[in-house]
PDB file of N, CA and C in Angstrom:
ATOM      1  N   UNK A   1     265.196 177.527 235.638  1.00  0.00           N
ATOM      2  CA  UNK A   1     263.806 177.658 236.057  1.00  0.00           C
ATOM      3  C   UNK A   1     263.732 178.781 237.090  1.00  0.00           C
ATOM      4  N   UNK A   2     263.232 179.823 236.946  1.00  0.00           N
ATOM      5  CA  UNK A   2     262.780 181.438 237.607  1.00  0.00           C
ATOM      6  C   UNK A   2     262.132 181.013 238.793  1.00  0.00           C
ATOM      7  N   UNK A   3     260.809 180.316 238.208  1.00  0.00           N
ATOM      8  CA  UNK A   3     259.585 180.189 239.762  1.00  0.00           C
ATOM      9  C   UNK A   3     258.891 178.694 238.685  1.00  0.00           C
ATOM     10  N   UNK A   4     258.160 178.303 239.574  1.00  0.00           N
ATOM     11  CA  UNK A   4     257.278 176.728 239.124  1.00  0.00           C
ATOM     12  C   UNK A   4     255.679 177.102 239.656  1.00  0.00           C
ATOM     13  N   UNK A   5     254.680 176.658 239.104  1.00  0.00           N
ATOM     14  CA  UNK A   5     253.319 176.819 239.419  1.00  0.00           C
ATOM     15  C   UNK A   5     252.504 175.612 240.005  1.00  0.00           C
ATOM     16  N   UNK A   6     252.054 175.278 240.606  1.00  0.00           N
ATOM     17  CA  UNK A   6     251.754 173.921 241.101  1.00  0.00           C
ATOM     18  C   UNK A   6     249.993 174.138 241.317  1.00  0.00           C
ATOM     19  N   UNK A   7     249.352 173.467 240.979  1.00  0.00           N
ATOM     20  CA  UNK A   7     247.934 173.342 241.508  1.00  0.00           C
ATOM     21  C   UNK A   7     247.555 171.871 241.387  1.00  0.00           C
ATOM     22  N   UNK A   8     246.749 172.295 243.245  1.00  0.00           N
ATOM     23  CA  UNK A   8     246.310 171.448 244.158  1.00  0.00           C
ATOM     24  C   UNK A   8     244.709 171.491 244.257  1.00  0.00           C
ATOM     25  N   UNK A   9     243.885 170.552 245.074  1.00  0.00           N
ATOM     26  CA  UNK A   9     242.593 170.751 245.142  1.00  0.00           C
ATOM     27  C   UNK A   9     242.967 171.490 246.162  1.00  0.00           C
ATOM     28  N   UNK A  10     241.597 171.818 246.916  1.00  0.00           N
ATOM     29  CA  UNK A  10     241.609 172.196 248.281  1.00  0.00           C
ATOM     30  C   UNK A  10     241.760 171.791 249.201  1.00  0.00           C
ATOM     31  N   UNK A  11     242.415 171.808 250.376  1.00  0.00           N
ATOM     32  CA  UNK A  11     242.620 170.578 251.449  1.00  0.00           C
ATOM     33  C   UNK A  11     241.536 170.125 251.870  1.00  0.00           C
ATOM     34  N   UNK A  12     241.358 168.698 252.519  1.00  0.00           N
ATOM     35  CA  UNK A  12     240.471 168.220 252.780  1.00  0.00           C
ATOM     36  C   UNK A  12     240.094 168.670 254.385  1.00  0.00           C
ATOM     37  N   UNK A  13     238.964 168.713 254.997  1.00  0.00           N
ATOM     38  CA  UNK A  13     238.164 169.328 256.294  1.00  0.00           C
ATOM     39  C   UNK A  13     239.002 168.653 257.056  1.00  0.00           C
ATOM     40  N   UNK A  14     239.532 167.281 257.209  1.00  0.00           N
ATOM     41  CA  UNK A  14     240.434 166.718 258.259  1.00  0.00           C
ATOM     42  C   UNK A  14     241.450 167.875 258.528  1.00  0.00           C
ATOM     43  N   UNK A  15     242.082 168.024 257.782  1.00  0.00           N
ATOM     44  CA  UNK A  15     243.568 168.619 257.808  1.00  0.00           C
ATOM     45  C   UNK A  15     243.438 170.194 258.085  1.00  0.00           C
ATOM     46  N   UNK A  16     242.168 170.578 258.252  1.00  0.00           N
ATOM     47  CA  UNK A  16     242.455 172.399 258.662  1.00  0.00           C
ATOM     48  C   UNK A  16     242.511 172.323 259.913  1.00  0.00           C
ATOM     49  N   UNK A  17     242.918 172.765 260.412  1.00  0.00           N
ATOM     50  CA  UNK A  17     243.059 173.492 261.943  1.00  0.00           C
ATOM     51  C   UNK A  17     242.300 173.541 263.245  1.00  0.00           C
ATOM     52  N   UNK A  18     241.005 174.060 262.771  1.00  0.00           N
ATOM     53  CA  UNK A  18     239.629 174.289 263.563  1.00  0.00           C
ATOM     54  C   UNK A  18     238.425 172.725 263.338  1.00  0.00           C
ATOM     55  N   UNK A  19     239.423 171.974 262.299  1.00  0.00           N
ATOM     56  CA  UNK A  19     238.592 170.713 262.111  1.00  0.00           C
ATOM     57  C   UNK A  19     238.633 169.681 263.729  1.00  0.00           C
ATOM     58  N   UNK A  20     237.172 169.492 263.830  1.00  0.00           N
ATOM     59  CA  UNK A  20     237.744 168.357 265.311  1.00  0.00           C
ATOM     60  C   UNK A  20     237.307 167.149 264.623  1.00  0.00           C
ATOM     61  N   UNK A  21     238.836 166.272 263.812  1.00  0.00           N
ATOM     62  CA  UNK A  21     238.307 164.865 263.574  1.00  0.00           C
ATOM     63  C   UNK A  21     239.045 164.161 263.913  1.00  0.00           C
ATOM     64  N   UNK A  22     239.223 163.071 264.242  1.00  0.00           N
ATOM     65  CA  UNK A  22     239.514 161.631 264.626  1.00  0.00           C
ATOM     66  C   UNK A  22     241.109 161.550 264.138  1.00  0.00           C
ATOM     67  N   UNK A  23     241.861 161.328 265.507  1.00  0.00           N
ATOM     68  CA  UNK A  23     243.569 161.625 264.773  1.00  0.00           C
ATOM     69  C   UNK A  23     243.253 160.623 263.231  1.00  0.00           C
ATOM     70  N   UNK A  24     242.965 159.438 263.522  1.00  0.00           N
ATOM     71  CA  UNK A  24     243.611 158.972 262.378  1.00  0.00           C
ATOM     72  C   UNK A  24     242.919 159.076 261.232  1.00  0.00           C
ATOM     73  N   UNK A  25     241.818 160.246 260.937  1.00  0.00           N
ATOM     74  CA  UNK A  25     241.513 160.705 259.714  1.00  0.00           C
ATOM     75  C   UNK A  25     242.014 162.089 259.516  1.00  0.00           C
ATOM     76  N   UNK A  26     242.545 162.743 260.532  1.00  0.00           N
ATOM     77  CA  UNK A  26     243.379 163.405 260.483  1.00  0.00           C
ATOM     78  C   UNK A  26     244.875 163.181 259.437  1.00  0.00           C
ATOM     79  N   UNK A  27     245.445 162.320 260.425  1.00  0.00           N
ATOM     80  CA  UNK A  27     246.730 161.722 259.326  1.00  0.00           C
ATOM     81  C   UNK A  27     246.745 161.486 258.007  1.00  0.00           C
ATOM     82  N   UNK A  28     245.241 160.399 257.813  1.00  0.00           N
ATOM     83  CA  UNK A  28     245.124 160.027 256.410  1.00  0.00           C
ATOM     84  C   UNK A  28     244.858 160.870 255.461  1.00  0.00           C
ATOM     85  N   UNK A  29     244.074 161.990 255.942  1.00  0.00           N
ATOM     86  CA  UNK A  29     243.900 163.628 255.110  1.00  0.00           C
ATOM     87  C   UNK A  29     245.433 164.183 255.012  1.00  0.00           C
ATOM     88  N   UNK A  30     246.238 164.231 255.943  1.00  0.00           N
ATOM     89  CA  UNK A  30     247.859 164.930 255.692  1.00  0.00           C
ATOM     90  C   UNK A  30     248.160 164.024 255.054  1.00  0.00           C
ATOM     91  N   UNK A  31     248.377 162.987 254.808  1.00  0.00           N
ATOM     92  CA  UNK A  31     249.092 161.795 254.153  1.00  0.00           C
ATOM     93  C   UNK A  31     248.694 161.630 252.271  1.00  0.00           C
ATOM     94  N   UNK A  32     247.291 161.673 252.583  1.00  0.00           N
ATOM     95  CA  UNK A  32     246.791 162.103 251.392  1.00  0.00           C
ATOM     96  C   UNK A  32     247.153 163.288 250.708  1.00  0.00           C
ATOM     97  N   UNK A  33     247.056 164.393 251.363  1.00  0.00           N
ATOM     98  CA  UNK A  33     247.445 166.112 250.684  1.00  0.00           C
ATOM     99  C   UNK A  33     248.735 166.100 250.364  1.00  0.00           C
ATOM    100  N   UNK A  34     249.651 165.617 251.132  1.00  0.00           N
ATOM    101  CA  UNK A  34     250.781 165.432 250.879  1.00  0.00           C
ATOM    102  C   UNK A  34     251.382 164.360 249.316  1.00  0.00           C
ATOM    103  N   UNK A  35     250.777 163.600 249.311  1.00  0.00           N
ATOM    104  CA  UNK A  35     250.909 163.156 248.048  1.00  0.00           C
ATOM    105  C   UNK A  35     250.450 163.673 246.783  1.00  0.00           C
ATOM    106  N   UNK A  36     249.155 163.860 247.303  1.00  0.00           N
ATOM    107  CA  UNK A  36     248.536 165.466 245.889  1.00  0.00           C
ATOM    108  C   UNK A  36     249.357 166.463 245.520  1.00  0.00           C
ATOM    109  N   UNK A  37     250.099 167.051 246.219  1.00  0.00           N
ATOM    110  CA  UNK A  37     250.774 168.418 246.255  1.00  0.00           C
ATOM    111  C   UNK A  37     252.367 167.313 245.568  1.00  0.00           C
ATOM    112  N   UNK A  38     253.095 166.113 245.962  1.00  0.00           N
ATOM    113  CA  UNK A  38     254.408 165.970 245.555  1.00  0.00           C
ATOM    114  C   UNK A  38     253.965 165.290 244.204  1.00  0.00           C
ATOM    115  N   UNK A  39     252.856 164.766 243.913  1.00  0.00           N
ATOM    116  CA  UNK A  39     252.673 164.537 242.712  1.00  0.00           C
ATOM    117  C   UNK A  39     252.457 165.362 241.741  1.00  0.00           C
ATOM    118  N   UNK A  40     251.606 166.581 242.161  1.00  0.00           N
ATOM    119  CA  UNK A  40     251.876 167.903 241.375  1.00  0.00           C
ATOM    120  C   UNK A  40     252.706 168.314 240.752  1.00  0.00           C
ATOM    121  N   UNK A  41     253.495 168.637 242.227  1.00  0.00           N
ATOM    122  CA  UNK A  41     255.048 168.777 241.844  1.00  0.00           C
ATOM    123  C   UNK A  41     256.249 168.355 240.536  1.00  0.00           C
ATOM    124  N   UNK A  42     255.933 166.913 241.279  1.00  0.00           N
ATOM    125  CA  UNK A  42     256.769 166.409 240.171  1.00  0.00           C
ATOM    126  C   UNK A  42     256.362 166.291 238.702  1.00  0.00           C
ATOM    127  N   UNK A  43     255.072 166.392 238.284  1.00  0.00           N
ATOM    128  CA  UNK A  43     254.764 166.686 236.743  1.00  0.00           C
ATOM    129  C   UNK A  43     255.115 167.932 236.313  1.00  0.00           C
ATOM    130  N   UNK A  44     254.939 168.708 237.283  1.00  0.00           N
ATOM    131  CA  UNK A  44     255.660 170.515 236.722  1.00  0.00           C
ATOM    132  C   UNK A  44     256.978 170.326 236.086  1.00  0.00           C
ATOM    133  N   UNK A  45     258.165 169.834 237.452  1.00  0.00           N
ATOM    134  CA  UNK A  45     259.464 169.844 237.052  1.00  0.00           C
ATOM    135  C   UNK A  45     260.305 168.665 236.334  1.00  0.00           C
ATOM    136  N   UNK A  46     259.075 167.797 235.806  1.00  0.00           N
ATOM    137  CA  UNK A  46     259.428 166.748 235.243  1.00  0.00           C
ATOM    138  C   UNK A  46     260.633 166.235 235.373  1.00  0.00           C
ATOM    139  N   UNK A  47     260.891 165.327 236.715  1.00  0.00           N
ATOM    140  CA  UNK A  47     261.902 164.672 236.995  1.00  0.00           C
ATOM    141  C   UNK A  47     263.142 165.144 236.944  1.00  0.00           C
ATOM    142  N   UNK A  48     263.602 166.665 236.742  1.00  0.00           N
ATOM    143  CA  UNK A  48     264.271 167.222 237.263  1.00  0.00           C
ATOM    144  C   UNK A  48     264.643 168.438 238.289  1.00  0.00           C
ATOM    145  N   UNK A  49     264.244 167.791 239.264  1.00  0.00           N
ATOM    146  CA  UNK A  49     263.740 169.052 240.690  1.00  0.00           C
ATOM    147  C   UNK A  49     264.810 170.116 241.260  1.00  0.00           C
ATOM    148  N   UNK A  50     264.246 171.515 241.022  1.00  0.00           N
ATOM    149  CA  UNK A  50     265.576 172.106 241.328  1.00  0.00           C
ATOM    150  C   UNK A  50     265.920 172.112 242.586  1.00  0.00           C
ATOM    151  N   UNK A  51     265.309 172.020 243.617  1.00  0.00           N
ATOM    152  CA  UNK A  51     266.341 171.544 244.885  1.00  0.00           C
ATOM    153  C   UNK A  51     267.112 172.830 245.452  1.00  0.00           C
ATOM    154  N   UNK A  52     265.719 174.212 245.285  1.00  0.00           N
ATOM    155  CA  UNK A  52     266.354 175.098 246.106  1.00  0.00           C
ATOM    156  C   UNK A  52     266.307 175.342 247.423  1.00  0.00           C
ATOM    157  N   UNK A  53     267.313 176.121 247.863  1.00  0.00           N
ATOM    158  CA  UNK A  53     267.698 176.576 249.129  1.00  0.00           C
ATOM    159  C   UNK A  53     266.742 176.900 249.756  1.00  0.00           C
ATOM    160  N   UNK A  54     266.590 178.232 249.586  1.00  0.00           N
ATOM    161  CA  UNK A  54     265.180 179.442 249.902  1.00  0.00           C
ATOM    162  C   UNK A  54     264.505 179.479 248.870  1.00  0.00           C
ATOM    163  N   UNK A  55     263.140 179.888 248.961  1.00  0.00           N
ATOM    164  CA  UNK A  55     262.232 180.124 248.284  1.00  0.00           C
ATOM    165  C   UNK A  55     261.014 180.798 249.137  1.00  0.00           C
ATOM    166  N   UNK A  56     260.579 181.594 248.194  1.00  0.00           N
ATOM    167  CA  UNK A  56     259.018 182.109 248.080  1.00  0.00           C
ATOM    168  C   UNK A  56     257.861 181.436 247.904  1.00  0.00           C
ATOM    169  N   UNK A  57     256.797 181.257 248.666  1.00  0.00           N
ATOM    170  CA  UNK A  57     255.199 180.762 248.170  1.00  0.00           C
ATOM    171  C   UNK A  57     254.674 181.816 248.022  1.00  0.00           C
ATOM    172  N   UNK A  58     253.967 182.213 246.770  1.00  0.00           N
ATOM    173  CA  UNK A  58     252.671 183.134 246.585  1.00  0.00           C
ATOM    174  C   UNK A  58     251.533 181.892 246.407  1.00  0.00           C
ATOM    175  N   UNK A  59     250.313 181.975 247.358  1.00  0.00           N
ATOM    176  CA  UNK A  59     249.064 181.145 247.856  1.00  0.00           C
ATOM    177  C   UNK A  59     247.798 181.920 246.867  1.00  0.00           C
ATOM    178  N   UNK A  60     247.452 181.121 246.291  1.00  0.00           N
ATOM    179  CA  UNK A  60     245.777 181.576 245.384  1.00  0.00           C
ATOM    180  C   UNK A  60     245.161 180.887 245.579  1.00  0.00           C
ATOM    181  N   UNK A  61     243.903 181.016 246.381  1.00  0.00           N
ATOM    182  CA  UNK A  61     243.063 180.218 246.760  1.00  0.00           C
ATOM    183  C   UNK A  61     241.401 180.594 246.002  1.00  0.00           C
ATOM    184  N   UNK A  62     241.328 179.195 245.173  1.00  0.00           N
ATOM    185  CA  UNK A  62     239.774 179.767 244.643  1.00  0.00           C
ATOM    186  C   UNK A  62     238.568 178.714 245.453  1.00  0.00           C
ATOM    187  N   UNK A  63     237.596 179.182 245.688  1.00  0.00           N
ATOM    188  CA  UNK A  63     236.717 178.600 246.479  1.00  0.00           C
ATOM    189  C   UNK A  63     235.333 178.825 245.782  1.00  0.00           C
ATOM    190  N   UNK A  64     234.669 177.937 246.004  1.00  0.00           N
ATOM    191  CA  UNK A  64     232.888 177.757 245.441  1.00  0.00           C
ATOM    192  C   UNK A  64     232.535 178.699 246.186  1.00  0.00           C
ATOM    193  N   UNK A  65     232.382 179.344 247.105  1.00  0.00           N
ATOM    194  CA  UNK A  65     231.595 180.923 247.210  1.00  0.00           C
ATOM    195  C   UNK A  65     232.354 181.863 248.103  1.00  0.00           C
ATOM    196  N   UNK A  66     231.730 182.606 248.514  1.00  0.00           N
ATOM    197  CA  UNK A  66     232.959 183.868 248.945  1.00  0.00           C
ATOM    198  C   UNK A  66     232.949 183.975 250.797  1.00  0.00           C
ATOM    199  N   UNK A  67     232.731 183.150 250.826  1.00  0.00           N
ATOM    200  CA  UNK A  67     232.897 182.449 252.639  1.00  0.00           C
ATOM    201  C   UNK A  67     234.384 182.121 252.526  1.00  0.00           C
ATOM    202  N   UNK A  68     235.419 182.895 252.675  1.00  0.00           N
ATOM    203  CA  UNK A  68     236.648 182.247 252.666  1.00  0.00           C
ATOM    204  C   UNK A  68     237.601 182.452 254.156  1.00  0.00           C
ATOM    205  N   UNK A  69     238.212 181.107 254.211  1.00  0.00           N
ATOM    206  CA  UNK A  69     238.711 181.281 255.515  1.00  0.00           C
ATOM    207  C   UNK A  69     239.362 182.257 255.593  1.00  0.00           C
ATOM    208  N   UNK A  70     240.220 182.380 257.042  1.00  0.00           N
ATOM    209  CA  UNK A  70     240.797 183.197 257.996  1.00  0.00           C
ATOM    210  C   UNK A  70     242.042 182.939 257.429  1.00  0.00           C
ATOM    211  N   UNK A  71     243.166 183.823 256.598  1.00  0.00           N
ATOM    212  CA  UNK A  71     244.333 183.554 255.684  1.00  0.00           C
ATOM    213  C   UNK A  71     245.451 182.899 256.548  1.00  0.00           C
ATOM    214  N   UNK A  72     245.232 182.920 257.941  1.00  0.00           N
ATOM    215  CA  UNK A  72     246.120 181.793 258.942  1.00  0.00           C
ATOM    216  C   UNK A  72     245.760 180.780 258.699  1.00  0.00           C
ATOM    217  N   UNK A  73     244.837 180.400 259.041  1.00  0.00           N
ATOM    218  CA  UNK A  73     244.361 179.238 258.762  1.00  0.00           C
ATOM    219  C   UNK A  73     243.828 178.157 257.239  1.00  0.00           C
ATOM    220  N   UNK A  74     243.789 179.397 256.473  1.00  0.00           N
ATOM    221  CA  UNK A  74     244.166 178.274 255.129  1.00  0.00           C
ATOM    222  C   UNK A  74     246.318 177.619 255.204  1.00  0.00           C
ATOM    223  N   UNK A  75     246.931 179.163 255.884  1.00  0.00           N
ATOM    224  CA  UNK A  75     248.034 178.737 255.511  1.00  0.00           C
ATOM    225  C   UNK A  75     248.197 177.283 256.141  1.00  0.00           C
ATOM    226  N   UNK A  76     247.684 177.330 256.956  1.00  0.00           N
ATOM    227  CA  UNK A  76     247.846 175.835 258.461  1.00  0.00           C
ATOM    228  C   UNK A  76     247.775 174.667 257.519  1.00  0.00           C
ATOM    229  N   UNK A  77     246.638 175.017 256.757  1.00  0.00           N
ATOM    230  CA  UNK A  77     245.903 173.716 256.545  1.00  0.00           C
ATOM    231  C   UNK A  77     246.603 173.187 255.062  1.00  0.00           C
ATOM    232  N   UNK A  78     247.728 174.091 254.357  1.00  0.00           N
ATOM    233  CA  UNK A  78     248.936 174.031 253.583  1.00  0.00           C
ATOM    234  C   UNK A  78     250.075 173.281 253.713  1.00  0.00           C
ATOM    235  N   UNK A  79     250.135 172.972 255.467  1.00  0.00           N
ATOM    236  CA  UNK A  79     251.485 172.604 255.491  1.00  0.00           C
ATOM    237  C   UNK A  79     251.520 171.256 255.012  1.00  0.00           C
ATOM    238  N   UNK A  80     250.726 170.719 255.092  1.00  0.00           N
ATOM    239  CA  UNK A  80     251.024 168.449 254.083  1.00  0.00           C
ATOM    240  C   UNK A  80     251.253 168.991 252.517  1.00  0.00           C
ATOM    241  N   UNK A  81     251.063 169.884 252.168  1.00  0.00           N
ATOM    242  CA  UNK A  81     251.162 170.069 250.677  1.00  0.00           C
ATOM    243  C   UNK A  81     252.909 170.770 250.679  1.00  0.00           C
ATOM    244  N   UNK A  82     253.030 171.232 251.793  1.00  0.00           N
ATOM    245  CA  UNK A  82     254.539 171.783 251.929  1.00  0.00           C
ATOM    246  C   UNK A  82     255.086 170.770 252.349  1.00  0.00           C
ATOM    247  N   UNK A  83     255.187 170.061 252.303  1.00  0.00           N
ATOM    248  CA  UNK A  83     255.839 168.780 252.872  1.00  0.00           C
ATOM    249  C   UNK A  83     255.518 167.759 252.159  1.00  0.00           C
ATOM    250  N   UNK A  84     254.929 167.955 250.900  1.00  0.00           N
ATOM    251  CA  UNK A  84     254.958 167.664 249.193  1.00  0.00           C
ATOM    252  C   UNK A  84     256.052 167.930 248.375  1.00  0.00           C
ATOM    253  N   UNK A  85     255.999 169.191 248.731  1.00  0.00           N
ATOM    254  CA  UNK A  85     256.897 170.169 247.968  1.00  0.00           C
ATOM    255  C   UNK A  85     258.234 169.667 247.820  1.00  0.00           C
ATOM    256  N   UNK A  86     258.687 169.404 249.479  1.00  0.00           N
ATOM    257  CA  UNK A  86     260.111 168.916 249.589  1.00  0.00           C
ATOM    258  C   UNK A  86     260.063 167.734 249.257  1.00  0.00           C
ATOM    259  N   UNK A  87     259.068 166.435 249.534  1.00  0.00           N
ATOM    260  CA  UNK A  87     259.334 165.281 249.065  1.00  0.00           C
ATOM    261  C   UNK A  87     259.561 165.175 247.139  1.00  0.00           C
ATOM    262  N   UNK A  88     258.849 166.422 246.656  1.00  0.00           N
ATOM    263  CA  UNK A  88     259.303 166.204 245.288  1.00  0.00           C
ATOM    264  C   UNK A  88     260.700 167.309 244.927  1.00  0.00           C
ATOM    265  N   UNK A  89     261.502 167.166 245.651  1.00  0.00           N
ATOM    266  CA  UNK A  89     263.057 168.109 245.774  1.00  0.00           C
ATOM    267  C   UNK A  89     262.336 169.503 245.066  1.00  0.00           C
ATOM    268  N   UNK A  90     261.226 170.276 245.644  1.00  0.00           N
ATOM    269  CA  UNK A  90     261.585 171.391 244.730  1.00  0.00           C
ATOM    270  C   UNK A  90     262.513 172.353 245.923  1.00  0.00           C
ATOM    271  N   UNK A  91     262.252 172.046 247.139  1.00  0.00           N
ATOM    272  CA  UNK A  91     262.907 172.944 247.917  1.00  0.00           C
ATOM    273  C   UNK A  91     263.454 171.391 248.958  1.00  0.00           C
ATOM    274  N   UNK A  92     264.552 172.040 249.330  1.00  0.00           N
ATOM    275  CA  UNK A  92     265.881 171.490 249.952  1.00  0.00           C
ATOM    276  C   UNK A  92     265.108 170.553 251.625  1.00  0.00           C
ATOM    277  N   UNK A  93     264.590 172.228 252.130  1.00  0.00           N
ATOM    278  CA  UNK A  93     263.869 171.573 253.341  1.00  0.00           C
ATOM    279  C   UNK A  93     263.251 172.783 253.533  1.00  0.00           C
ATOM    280  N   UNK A  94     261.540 172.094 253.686  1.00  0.00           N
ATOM    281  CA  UNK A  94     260.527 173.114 254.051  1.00  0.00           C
ATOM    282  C   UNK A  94     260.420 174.315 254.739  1.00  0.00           C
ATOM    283  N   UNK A  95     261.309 174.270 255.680  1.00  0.00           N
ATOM    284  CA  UNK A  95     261.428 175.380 256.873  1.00  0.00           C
ATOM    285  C   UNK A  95     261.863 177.028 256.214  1.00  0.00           C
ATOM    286  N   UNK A  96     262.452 176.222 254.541  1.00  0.00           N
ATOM    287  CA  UNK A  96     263.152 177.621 254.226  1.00  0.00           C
ATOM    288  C   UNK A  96     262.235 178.233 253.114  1.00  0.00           C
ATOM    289  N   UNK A  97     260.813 177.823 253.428  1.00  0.00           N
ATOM    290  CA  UNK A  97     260.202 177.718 252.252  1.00  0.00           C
ATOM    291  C   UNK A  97     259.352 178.778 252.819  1.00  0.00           C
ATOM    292  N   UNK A  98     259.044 180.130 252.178  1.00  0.00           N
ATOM    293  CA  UNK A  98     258.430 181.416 252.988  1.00  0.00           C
ATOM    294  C   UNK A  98     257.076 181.504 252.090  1.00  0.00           C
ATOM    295  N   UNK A  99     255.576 181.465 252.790  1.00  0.00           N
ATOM    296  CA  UNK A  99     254.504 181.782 252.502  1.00  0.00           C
ATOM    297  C   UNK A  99     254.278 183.295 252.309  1.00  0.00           C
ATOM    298  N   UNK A 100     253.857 183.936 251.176  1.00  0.00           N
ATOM    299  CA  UNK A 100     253.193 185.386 251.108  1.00  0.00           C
ATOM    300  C   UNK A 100     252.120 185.451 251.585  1.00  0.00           C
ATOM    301  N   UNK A 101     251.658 186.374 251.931  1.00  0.00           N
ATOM    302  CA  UNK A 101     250.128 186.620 252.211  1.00  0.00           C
ATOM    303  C   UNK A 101     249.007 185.757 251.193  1.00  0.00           C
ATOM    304  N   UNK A 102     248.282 185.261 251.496  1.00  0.00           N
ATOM    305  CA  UNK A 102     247.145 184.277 250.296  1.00  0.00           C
ATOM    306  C   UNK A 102     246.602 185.101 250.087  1.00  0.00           C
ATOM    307  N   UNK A 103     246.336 184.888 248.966  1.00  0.00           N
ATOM    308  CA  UNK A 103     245.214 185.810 247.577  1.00  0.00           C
ATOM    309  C   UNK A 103     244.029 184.903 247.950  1.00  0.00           C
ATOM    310  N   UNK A 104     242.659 185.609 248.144  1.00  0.00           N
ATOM    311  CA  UNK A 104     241.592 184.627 247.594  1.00  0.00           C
ATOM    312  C   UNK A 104     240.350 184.645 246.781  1.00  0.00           C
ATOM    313  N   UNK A 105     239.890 184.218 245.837  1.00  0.00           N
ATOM    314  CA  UNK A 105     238.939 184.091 244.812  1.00  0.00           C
ATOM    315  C   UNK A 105     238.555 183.177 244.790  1.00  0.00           C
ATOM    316  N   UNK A 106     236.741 183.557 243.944  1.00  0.00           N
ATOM    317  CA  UNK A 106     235.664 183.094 244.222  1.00  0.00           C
ATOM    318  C   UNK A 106     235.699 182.394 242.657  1.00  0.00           C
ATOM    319  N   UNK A 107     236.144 180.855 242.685  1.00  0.00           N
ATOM    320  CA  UNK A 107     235.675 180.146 241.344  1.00  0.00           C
ATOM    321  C   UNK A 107     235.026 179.110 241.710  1.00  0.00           C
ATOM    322  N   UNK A 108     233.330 179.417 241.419  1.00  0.00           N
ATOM    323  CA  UNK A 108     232.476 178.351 241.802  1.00  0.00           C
ATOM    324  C   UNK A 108     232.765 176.637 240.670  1.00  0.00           C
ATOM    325  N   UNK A 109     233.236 176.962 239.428  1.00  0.00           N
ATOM    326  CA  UNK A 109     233.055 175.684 238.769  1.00  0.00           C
ATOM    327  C   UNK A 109     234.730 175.270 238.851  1.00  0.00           C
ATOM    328  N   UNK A 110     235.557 175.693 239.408  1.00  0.00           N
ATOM    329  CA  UNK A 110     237.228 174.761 239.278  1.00  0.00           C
ATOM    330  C   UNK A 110     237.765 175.591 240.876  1.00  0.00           C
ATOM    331  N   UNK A 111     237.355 175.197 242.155  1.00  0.00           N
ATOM    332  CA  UNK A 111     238.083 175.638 243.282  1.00  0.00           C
ATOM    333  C   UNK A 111     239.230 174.354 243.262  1.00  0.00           C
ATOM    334  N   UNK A 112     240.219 175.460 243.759  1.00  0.00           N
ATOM    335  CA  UNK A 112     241.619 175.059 243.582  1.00  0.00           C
ATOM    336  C   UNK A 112     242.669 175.826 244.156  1.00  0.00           C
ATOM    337  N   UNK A 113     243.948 175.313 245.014  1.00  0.00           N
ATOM    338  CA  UNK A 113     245.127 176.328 245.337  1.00  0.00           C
ATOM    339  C   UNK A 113     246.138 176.421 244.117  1.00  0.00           C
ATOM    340  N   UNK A 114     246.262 177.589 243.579  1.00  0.00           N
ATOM    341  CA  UNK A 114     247.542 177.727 242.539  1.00  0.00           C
ATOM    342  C   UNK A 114     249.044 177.907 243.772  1.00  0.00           C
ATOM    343  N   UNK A 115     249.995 177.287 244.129  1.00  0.00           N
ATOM    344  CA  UNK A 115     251.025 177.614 244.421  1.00  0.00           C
ATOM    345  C   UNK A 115     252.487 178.232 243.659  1.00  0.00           C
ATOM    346  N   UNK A 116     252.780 178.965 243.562  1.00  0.00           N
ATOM    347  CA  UNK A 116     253.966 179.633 242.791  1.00  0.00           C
ATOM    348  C   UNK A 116     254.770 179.728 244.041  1.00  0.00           C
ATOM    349  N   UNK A 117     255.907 178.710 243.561  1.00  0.00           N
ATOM    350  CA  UNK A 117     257.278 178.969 244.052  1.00  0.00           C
ATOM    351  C   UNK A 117     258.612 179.657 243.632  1.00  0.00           C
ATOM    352  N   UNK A 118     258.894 180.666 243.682  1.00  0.00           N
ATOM    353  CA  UNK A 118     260.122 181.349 243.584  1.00  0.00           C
ATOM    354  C   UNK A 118     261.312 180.950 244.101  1.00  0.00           C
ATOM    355  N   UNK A 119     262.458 181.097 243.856  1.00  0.00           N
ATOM    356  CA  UNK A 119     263.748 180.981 244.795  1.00  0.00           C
ATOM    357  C   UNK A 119     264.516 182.243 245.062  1.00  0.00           C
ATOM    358  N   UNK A 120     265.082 182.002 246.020  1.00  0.00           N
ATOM    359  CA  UNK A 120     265.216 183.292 246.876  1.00  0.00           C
ATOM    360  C   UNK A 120     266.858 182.883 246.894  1.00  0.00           C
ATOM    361  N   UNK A 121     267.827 184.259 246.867  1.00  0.00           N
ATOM    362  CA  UNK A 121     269.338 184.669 246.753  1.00  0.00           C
ATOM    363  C   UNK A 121     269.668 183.938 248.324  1.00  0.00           C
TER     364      UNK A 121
END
């Protein structure tokens, strides 16, 4: 397996950055994203997870209109879905897991993050 494609909804308003909500709808939004993103996961690599070292994220972000965040801050609001990633073994441990710059587009009828993971030498 080269690279894997994963798509997620969009994170929920708890879990971005600049959101001011209530820790514990906070959590339940990471807790939640986090299961979206390892369940993803694991239907891609169908129960056999490659369990790399290093790797690459390329980020595609499509959104219902062209108000799109600040590309720090979508990455922020990524990390429960990266911490998906590893709970479904595609990468070893998150830390080695490198974000590209996010792409972003305007799809008003299917907004959605495409994640493509690569592995890295």
């Amino acid at each position: 397996m080269t690279s894997l494609t994963i798509t997620i909804p969009l994170s929920p308003k708890a879990v971005k950055p600049n959101a001011r909500s209530h820790w514990r709808r906070k959590a339940q939004g990471n807790h939640t994203y986090r299961k979206q993103a390892w369940a993803a996961a694991t239907v891609v690599v169908k129960g056999k997870p490659p369990r790399w070292l290093k790797a690459k994220m390329e980020v595609k972000a499509y959104f219902k209109t062209m108000n799109f965040p600040d590309p720090t801050n979508l990455m922020a609001s990524l990390k429960a879905a990266e911490d998906g990633l590893q709970d479904a073994g595609v990468i070893v441990n998150d830390r080695d897991l490198w974000p590209e710059r996010p792409q972003m587009f305007k799809d008003a009828a299917n907004p959605r993050i495409e994640l493509t993971i690569t592995p890295e030498s």
